[in-house]
N, C-alpha and C. Protein backbone atom coordinates (compact mmCIF):
# COMPACT_ATOMS: atom_id res chain seq x y z
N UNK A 1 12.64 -32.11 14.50
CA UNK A 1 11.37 -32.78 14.43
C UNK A 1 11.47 -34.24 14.86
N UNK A 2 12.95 -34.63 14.91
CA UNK A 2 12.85 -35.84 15.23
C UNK A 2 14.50 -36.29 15.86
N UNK A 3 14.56 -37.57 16.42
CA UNK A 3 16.17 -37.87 16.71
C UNK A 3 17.06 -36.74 15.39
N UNK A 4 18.38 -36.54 16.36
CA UNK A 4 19.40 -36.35 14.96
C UNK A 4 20.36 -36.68 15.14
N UNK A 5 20.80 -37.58 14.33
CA UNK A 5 21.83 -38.89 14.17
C UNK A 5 23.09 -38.09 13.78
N UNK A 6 24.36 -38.33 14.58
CA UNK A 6 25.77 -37.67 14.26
C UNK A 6 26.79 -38.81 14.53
N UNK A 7 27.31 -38.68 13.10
CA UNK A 7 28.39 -39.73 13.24
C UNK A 7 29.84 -38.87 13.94
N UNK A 8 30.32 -39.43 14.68
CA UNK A 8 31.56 -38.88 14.82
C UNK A 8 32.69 -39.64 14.98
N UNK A 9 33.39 -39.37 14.22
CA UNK A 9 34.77 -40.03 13.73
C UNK A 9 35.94 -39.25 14.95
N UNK A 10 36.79 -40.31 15.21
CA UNK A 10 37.84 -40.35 16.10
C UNK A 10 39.00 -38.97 15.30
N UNK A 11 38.73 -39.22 14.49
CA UNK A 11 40.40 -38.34 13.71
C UNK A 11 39.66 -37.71 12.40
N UNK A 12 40.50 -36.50 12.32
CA UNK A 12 39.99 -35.84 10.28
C UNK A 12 40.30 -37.15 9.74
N UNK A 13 41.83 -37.55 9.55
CA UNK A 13 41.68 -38.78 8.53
C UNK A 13 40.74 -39.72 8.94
N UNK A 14 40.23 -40.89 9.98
CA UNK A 14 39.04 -41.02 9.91
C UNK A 14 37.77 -41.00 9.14
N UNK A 15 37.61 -39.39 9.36
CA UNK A 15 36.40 -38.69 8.73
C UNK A 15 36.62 -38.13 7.27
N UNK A 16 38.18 -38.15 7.00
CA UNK A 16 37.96 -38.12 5.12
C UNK A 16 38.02 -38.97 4.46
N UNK A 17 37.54 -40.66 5.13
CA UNK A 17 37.49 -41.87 5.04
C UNK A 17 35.41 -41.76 4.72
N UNK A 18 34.89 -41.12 5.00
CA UNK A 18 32.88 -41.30 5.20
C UNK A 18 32.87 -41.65 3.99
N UNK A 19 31.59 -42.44 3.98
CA UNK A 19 31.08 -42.47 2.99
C UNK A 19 29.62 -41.95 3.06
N UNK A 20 29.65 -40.94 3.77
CA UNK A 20 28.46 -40.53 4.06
C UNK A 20 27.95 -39.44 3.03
N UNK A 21 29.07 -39.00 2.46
CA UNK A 21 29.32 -38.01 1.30
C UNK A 21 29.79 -38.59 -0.08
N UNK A 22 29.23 -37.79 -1.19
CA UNK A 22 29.52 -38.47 -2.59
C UNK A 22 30.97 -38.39 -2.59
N UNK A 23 31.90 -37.43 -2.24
CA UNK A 23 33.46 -37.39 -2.26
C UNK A 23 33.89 -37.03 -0.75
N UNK A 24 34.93 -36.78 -0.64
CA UNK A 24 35.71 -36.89 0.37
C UNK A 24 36.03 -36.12 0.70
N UNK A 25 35.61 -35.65 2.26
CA UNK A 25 35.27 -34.18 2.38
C UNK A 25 37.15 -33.62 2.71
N UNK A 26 37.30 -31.82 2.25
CA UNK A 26 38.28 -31.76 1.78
C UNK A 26 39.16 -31.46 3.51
N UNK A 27 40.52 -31.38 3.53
CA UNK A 27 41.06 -31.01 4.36
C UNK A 27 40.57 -29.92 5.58
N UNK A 28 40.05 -28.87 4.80
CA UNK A 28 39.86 -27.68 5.72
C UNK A 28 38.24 -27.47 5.88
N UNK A 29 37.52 -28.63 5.87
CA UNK A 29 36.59 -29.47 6.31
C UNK A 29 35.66 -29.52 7.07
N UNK A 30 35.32 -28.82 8.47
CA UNK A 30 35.32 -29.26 10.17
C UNK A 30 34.29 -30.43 10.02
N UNK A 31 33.09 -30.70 9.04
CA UNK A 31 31.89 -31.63 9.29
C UNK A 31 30.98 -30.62 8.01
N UNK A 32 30.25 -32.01 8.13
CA UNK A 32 29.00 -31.48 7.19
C UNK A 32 27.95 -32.36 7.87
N UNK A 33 26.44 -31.43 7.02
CA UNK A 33 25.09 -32.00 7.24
C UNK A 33 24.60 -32.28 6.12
N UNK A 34 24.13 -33.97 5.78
CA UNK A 34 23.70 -34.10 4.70
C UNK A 34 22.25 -33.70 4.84
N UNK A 35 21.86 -32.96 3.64
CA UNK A 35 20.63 -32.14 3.42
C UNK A 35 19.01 -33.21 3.66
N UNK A 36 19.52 -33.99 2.38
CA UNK A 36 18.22 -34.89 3.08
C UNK A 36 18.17 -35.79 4.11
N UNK A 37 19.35 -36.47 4.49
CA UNK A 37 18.84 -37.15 5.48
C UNK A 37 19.25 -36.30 7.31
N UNK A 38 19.58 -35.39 7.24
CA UNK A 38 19.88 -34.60 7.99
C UNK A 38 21.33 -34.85 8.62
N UNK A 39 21.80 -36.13 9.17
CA UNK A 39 22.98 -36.86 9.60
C UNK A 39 24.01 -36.04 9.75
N UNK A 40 24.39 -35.55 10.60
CA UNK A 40 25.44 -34.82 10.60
C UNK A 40 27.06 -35.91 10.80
N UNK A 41 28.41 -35.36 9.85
CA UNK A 41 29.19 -36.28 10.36
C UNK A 41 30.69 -35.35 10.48
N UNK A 42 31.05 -35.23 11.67
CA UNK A 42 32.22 -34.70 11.81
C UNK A 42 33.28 -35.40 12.48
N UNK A 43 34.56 -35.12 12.76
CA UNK A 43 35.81 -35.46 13.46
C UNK A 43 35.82 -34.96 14.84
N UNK A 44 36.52 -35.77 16.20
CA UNK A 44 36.92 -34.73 16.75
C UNK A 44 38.00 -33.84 16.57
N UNK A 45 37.75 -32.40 17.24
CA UNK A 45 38.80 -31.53 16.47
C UNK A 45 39.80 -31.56 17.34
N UNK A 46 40.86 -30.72 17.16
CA UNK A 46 41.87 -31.01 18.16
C UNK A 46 41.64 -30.24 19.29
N UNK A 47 40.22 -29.53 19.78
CA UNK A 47 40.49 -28.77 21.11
C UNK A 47 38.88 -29.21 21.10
N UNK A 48 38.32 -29.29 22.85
CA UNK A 48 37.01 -29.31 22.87
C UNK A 48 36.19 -28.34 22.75
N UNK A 49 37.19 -26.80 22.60
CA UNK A 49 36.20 -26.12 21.86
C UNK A 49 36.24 -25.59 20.64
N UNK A 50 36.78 -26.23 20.25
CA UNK A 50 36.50 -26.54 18.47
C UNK A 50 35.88 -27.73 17.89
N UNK A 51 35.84 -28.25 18.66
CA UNK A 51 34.49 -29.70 18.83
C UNK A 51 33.40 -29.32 19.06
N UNK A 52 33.10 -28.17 19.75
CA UNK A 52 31.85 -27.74 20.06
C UNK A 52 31.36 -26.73 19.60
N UNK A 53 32.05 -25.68 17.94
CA UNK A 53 31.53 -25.21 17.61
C UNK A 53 31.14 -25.73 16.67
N UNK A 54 31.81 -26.84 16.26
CA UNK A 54 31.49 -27.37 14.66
C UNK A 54 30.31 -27.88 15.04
N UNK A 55 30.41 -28.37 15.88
CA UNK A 55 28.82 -29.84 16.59
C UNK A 55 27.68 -28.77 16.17
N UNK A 56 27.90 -27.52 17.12
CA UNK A 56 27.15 -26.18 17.22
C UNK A 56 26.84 -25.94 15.71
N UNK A 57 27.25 -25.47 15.13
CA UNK A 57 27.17 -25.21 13.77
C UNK A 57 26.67 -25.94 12.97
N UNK A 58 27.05 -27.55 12.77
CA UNK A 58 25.91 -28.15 11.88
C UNK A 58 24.96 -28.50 12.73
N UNK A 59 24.55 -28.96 14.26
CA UNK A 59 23.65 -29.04 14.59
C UNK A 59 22.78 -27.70 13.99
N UNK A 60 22.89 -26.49 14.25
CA UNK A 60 22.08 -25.31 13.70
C UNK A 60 21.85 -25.54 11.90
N UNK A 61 22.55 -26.11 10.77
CA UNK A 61 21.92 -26.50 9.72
C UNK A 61 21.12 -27.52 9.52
N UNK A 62 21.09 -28.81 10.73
CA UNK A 62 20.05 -29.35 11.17
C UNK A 62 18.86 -28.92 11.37
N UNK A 63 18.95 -27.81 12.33
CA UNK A 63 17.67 -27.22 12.68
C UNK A 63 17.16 -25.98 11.13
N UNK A 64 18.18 -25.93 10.70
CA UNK A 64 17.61 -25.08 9.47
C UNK A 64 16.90 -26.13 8.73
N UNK A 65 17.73 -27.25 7.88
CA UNK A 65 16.59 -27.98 6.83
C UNK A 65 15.49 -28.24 7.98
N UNK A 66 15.35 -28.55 8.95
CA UNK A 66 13.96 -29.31 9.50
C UNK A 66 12.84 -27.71 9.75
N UNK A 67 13.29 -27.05 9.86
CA UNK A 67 12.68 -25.08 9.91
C UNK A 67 11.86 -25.15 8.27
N UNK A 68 12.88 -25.34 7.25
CA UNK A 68 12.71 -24.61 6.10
C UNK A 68 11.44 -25.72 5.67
N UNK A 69 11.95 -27.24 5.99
CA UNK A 69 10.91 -28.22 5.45
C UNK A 69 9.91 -28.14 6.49
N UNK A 70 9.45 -27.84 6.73
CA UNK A 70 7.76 -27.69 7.57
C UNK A 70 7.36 -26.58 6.70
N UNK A 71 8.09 -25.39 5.93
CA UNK A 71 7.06 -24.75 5.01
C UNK A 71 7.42 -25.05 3.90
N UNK A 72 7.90 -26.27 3.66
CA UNK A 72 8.04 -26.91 2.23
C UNK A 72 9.21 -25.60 1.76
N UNK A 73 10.39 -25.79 2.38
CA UNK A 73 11.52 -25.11 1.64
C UNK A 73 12.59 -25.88 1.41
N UNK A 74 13.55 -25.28 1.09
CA UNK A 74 15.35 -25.99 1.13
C UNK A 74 15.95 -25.23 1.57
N UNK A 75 16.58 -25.16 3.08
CA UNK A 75 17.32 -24.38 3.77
C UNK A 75 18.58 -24.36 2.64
N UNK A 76 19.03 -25.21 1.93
CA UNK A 76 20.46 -24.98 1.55
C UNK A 76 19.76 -24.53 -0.16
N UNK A 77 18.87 -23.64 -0.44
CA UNK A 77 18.69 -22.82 -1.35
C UNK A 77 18.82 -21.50 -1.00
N UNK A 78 18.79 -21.29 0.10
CA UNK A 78 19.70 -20.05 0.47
C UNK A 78 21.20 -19.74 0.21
N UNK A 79 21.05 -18.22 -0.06
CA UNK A 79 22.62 -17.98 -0.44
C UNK A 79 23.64 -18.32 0.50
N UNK A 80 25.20 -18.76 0.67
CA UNK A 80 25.98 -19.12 1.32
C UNK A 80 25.78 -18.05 2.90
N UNK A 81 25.85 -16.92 2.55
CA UNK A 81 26.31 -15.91 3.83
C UNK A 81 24.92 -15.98 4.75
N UNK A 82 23.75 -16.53 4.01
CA UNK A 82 22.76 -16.99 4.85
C UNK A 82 22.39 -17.95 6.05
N UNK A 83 23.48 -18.91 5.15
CA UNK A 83 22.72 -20.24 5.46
C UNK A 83 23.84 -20.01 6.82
N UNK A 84 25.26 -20.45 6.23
CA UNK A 84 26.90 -20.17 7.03
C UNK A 84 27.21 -19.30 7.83
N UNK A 85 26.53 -17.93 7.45
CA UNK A 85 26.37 -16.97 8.52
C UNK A 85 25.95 -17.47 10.04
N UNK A 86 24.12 -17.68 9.60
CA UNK A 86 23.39 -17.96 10.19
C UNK A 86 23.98 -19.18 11.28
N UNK A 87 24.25 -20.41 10.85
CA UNK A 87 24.56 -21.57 11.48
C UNK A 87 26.14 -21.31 12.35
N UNK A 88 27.43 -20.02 11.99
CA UNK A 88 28.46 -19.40 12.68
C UNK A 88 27.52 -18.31 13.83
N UNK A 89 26.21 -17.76 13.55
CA UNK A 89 26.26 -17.11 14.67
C UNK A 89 25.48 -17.30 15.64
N UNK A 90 24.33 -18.30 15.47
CA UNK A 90 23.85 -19.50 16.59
C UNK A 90 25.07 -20.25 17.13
N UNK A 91 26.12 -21.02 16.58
CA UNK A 91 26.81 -21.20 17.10
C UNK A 91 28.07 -20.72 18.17
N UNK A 92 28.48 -19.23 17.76
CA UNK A 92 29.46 -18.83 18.21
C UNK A 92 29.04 -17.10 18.83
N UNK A 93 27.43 -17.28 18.88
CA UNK A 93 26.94 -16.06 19.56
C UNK A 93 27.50 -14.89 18.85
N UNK A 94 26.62 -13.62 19.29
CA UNK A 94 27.09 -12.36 18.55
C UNK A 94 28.28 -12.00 18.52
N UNK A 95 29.14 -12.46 19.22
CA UNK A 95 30.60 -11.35 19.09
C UNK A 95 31.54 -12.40 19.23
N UNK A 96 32.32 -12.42 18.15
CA UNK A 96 33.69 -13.18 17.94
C UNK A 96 34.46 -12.51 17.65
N UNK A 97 35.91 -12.55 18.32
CA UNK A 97 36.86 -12.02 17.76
C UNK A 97 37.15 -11.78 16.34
N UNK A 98 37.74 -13.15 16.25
CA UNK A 98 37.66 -13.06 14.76
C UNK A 98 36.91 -12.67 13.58
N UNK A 99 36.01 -12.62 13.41
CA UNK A 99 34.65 -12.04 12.89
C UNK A 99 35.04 -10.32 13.10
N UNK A 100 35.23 -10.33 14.07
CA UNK A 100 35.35 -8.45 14.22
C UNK A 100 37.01 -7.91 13.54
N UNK A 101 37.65 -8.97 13.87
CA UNK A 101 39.00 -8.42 13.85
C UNK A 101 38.71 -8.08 12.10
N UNK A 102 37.63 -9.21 11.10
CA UNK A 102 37.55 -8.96 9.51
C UNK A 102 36.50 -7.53 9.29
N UNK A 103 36.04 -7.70 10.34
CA UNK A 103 34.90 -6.18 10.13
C UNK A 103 35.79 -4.82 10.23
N UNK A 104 36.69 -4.77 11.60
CA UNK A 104 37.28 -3.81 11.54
C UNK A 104 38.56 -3.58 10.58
N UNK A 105 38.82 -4.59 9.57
CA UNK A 105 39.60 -4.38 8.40
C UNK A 105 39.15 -4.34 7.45
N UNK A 106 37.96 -4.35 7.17
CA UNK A 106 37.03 -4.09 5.78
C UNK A 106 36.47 -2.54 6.27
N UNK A 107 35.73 -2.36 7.63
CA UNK A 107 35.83 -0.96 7.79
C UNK A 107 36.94 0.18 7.31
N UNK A 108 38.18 -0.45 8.12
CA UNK A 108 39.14 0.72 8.00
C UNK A 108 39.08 0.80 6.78
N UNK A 109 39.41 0.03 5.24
CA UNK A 109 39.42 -0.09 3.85
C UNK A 109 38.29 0.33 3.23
N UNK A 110 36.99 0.72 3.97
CA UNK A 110 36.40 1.17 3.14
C UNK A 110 35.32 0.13 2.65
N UNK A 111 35.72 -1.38 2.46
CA UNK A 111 35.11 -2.27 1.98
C UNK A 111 34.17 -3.37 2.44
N UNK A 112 33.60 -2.42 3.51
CA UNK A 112 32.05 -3.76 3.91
C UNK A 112 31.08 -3.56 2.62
N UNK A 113 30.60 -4.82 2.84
CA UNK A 113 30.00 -5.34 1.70
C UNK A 113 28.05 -5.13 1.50
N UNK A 114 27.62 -4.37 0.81
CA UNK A 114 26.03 -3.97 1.25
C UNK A 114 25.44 -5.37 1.25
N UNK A 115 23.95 -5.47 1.41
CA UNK A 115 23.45 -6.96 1.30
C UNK A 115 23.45 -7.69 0.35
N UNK A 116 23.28 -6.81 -1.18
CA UNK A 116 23.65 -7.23 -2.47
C UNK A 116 25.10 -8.28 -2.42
N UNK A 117 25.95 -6.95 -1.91
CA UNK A 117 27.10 -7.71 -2.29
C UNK A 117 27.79 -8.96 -1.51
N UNK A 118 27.05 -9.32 -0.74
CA UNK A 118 27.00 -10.75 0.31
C UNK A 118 27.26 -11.94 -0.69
N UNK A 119 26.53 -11.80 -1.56
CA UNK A 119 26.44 -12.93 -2.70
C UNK A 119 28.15 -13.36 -3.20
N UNK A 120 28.15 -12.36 -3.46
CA UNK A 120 29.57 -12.04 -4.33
C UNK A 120 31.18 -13.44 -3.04
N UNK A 121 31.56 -13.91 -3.83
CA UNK A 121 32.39 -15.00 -3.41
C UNK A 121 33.49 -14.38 -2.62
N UNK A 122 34.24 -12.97 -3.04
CA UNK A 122 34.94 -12.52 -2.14
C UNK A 122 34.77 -11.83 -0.93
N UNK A 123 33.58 -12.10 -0.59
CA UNK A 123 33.16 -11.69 1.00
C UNK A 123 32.99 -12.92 1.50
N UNK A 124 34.02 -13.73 2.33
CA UNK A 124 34.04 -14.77 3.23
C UNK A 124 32.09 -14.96 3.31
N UNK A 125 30.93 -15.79 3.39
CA UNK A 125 30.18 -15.78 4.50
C UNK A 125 30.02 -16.32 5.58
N UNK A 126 30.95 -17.27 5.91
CA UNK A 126 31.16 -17.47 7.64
C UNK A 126 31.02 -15.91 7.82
N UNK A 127 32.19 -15.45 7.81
CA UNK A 127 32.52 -14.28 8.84
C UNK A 127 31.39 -12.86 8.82
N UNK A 128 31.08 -12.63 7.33
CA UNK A 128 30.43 -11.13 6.99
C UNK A 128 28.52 -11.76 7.17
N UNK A 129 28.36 -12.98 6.71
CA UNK A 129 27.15 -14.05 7.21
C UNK A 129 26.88 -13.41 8.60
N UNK A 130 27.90 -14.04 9.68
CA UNK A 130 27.45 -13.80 11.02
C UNK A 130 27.26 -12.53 11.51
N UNK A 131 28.07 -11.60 11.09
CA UNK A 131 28.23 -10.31 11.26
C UNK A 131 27.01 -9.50 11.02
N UNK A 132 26.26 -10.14 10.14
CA UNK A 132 25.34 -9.18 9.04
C UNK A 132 24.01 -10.01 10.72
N UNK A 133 23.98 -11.81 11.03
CA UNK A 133 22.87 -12.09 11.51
C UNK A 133 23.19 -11.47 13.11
N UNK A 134 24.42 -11.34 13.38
CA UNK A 134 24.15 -10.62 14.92
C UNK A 134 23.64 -9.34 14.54
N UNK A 135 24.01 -7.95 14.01
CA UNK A 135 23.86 -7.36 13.75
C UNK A 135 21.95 -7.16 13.88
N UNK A 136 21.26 -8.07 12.86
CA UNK A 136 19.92 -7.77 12.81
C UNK A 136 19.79 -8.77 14.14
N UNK A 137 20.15 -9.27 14.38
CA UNK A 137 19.48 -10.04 16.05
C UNK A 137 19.45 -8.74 17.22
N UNK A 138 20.50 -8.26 17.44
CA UNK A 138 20.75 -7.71 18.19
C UNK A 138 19.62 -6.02 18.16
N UNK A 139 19.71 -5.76 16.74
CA UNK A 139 18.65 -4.72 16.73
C UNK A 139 17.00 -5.22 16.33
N UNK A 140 16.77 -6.22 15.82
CA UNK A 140 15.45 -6.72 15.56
C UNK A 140 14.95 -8.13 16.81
N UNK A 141 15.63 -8.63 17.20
CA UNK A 141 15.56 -9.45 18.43
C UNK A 141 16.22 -10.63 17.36
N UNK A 142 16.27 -11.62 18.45
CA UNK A 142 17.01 -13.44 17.87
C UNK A 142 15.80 -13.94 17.32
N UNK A 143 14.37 -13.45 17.53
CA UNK A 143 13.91 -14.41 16.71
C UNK A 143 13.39 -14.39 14.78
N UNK A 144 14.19 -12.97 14.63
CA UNK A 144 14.46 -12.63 13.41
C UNK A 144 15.16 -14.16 12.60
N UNK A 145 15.68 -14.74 13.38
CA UNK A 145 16.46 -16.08 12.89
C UNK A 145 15.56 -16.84 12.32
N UNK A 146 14.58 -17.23 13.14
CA UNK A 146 13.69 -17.96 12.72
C UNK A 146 12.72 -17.98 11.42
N UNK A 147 11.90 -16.35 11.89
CA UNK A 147 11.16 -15.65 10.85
C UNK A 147 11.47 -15.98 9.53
N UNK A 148 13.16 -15.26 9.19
CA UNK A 148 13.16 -15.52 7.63
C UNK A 148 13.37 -17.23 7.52
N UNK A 149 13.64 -17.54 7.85
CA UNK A 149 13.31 -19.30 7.74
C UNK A 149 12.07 -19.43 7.35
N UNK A 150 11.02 -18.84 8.20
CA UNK A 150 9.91 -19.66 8.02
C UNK A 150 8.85 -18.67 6.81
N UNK A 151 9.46 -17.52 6.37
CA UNK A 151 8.75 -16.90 5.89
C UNK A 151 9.08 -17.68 4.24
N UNK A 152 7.81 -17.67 3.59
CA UNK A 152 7.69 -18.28 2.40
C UNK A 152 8.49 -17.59 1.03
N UNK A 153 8.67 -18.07 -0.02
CA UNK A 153 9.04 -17.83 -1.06
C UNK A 153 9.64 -16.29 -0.86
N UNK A 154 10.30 -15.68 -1.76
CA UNK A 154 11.46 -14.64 -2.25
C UNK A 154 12.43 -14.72 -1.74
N UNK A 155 13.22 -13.88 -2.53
CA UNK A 155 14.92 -13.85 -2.18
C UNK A 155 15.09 -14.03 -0.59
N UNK A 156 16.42 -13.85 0.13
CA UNK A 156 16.25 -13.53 1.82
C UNK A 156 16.65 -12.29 1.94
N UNK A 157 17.17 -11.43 0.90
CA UNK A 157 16.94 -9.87 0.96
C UNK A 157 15.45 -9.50 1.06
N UNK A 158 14.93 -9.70 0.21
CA UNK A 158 13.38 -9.27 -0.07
C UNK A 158 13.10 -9.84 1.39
N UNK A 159 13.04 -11.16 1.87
CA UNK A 159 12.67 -11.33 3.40
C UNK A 159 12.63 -10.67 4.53
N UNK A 160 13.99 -10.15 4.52
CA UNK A 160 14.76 -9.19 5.54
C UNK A 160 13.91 -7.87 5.23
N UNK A 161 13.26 -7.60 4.03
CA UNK A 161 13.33 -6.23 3.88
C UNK A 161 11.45 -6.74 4.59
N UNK A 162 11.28 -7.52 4.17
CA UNK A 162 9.44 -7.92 4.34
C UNK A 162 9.13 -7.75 6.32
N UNK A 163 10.42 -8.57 6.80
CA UNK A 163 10.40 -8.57 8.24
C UNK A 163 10.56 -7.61 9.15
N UNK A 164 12.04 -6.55 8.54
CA UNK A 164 12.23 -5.63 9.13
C UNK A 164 11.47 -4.30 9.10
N UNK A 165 10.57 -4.37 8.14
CA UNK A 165 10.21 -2.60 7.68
C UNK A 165 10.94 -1.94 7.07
N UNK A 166 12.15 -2.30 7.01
CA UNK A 166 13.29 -1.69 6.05
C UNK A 166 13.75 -1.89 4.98
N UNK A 167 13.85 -0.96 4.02
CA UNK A 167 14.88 -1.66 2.03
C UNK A 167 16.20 -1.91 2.97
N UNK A 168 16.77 -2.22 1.54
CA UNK A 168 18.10 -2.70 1.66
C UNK A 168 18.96 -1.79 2.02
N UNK A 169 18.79 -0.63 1.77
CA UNK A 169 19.91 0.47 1.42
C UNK A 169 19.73 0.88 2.57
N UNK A 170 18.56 0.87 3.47
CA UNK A 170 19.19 1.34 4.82
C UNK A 170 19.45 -0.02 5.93
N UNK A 171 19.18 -1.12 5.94
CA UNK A 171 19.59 -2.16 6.40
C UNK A 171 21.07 -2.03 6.23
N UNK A 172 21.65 -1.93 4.97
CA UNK A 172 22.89 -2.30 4.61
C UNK A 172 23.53 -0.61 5.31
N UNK A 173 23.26 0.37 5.07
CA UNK A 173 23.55 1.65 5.82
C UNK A 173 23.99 1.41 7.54
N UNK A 174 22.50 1.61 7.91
CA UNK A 174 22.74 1.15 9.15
C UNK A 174 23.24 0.04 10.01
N UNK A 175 23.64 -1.02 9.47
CA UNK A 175 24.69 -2.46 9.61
C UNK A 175 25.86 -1.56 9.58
N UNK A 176 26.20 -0.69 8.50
CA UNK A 176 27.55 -0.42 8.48
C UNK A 176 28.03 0.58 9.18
N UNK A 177 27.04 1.74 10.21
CA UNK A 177 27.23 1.97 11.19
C UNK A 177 28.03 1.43 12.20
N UNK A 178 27.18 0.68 12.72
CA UNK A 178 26.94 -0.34 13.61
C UNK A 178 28.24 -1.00 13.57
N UNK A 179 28.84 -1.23 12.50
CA UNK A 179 30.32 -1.68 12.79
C UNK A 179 31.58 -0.91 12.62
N UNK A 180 31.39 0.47 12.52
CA UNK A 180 32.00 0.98 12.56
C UNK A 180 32.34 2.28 13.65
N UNK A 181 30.50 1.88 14.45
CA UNK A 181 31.17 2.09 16.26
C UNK A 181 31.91 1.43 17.25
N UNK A 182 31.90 0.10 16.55
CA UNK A 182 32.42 -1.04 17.13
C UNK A 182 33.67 -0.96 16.86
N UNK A 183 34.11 -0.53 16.11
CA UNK A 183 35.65 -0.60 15.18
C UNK A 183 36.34 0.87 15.67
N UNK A 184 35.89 1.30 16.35
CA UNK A 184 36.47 2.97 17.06
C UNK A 184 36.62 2.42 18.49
């Protein structure tokens, strides 16, 4: 909605020097976006394209608080695999290695996680986040991204289920298809 101001610091140590943050952001780190004033402040990383996903990535939680506040929301009242998902797969597009290499080892085990269990702390949401938003991009279109952003009040399950036409149980069904043609 308006300029967006990014500090960027020469080095991590540098940048675990900000005071742009109440503490000091931790080692394994890449940048953050402060919520209200939007400011994004990161390091350069040691490769330019790892400079350009982090940029990528909080620039996209940028564009989330300024999304959520035009309908009077808080992008970062969303659950982690939402918000982190979301902002890993604007940034790093539908298909990452890495991301798949964790799908096709929670497949083989048995253990992808339904939408419920997204919440739950032992499902990474960088990785199962992005997985879950390519997934509905790719079968509902990219601007599914937006939608639950802008759609008002309830959970972002209940959202997903309001947007897609679908409950959970087959969202979360058919996701787990879907990665487990990928994983053959």
């Amino acid at each position: 909605n308006g300029r967006q101001v990014l500090v960027l610091y020469e080095s991590h140590p540098h940048f675990a020097q900000t005071n742009l943050a109440a503490g000091s952001p931790g080692e394994g780190v890449g940048g953050f976006t402060e919520r209200a004033k939007r400011r994004i402040a990161m390091p350069f990383a040691a490769g330019l394209g790892e400079t350009d996903h982090i940029l990528g990535h909080e620039i996209a939680h940028a564009f989330q608080i300024d999304i959520a506040k035009r309908v009077k929301q808080d992008a970062f009242a969303l659950p982690g695999w939402c918000i982190e998902g979301m902002a890993e797969f604007l940034s790093l597009g539908p298909v990452n290695a890495h991301t798949a290499m964790w799908l096709r080892d929670a497949a083989l085990h048995h253990a992808l996680p339904s939408l419920e269990q997204l919440d739950d702390p032992r499902f990474f949401p960088y990785r199962y986040g992005q997985a879950l938003w390519s997934y509905l991009a790719i079968r509902f279109g990219d601007d599914i991204v937006s939608r639950v952003l802008r759609t008002k009040g309830r959970r972002v399950v209940a959202r997903l289920e309001q947007i897609t036409g679908l409950d959970r149980d087959t969202v979360t069904r058919d996701w787990h298809a879907s990665i487990r043609v990928q994983a053959k």
